[in-house]
Protein backbone atom coordinates (compact mmCIF):
# COMPACT_ATOMS: atom_id res chain seq x y z
CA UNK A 1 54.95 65.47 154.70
CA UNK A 2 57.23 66.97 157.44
CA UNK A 3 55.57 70.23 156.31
CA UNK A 4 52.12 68.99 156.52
CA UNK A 5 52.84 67.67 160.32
CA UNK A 6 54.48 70.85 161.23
CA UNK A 7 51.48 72.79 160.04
CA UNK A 8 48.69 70.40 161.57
CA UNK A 9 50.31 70.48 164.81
CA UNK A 10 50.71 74.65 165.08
CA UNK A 11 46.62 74.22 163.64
CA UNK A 12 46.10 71.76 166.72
CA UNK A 13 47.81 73.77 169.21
CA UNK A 14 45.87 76.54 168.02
CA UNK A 15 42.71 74.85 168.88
CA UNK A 16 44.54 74.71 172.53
CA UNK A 17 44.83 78.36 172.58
CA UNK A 18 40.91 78.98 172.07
CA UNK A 19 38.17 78.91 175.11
CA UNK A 20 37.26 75.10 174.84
CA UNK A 21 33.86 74.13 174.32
CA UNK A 22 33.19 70.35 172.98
CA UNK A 23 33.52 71.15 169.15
CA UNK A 24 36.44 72.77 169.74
CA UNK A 25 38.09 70.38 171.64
CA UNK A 26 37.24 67.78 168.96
CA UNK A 27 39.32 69.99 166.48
CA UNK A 28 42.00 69.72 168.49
CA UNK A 29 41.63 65.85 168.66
CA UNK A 30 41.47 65.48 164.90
CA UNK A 31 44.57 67.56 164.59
CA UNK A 32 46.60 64.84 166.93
CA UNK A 33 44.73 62.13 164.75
CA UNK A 34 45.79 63.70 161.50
CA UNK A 35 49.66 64.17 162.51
CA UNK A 36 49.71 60.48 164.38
CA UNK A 37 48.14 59.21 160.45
CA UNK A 38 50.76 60.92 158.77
CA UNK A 39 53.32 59.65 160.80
CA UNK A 40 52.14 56.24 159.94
CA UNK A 41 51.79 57.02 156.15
CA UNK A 42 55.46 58.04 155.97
CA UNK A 43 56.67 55.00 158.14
CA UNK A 44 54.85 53.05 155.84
CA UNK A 45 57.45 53.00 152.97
CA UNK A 46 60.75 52.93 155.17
CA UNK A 47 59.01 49.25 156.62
CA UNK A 48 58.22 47.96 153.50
CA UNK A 49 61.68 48.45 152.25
CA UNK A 50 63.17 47.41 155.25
CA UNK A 51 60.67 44.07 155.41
CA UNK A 52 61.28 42.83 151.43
CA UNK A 53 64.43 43.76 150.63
CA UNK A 54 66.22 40.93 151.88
CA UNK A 55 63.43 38.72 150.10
CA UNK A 56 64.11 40.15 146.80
CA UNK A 57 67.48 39.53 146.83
CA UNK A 58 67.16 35.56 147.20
CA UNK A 59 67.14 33.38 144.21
CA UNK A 60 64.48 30.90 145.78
CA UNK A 61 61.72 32.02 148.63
CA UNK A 62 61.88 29.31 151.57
CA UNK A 63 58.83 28.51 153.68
CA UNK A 64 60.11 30.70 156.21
CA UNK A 65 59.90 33.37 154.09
CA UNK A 66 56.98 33.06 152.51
CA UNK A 67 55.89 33.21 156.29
CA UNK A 68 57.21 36.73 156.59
CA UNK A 69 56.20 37.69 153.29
CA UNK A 70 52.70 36.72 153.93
CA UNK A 71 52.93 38.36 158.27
CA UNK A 72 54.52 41.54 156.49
CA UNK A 73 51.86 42.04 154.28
CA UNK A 74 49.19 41.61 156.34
CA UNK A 75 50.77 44.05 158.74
CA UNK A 76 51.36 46.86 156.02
CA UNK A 77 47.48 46.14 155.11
CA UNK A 78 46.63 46.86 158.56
CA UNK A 79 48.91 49.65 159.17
CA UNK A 80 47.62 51.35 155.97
CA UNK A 81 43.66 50.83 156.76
CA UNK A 82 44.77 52.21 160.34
CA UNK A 83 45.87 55.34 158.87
CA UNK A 84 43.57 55.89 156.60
CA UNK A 85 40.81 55.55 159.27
CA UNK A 86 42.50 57.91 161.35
CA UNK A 87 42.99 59.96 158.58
CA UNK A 88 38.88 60.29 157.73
CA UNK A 89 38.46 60.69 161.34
CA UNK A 90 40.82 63.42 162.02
CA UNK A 91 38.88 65.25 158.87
CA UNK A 92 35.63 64.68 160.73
CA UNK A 93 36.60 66.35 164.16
CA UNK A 94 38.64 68.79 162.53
CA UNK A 95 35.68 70.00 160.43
CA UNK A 96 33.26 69.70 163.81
CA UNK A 97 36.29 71.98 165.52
CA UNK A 98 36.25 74.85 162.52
CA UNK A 99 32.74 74.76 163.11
CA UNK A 100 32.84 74.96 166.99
CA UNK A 101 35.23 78.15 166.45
CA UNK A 102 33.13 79.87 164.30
CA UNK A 103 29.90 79.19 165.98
CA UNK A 104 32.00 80.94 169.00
CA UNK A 105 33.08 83.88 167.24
CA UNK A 106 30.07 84.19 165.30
CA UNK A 107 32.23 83.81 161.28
CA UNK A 108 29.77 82.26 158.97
CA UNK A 109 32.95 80.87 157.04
CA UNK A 110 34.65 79.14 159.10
CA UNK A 111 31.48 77.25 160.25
CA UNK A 112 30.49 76.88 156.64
CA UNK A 113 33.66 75.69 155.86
CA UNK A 114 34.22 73.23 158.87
CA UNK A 115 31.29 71.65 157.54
CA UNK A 116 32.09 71.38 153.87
CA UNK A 117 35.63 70.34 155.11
CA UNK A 118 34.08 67.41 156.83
CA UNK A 119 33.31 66.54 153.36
CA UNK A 120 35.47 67.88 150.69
CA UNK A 121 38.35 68.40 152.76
CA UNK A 122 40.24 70.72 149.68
CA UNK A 123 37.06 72.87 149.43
CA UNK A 124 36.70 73.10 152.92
CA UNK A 125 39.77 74.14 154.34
CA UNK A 126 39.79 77.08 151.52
CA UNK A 127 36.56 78.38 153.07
CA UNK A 128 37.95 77.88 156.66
CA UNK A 129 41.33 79.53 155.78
CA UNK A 130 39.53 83.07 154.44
CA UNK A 131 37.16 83.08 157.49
CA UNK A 132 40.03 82.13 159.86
CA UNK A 133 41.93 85.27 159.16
CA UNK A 134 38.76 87.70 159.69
CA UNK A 135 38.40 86.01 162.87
CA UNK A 136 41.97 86.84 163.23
CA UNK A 137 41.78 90.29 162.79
CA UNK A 138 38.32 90.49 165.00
CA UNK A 139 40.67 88.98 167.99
CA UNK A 140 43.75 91.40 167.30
CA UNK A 141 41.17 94.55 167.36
């Protein structure tokens, strides 16, 4: 997951490094959305260690802990529908940005794939990827 955040924030920065037009700033702003939900996603396990440990350990639950059984899970609930609504989000502007870029240097693929990424992420991000490095080599020549 370290990997994945690494990777998403070079792709975000990237989108920093490109003349900005609204699309493309929107891939940029998915790529901060998708690193902020992965952050949460790998938080998520450390807290829910940390929150029921100590309540699994107890022969008999008290009220008070059934209190902070009950608060504890409705936080992880939250936390978890948090990131995966950031998550779909970040998808959405990040395909709307890989369009943006190719609509700017005129690469069918990327914008093809932006769009398909919007939807089948996977799929998407293939398409994106081989269109990405012909753009590539179009800005290094």
């Amino acid at each position: 997951m370290i990997v994945g955040a690494y990777y998403v924030l070079k792709l975000s920065l990237g989108f920093l490094k490109l003349n900005m037009n609204a699309c493309i700033k929107l891939g940029f702003i998915g790529g901060i959305f998708m690193i902020i939900s992965l952050i949460i996603a790998a938080l998520f396990p450390v807290f829910s260690i940390v929150s029921f440990h100590p309540i699994y350990k107890a022969n008999a639950i008290s009220n008070e802990q059934a209190a902070k059984i009950i608060v504890t899970s409705l936080i992880l609930i939250f936390t978890t529908a948090l990131s995966i609504f950031l998550f779909l989000i970040s998808n959405v502007f990040l395909g709307i940005g890989f369009y943006g870029v190719g609509e700017r240097y005129q690469n069918s693929l990327v914008s093809i794939g932006g769009i398909i990424g919007i939807v089948l992420p996977f799929i998407g991000y293939f398409i994106t990827y081989a269109g990405l490095s012909k753009v590539i080599k179009q800005l290094i020549t």
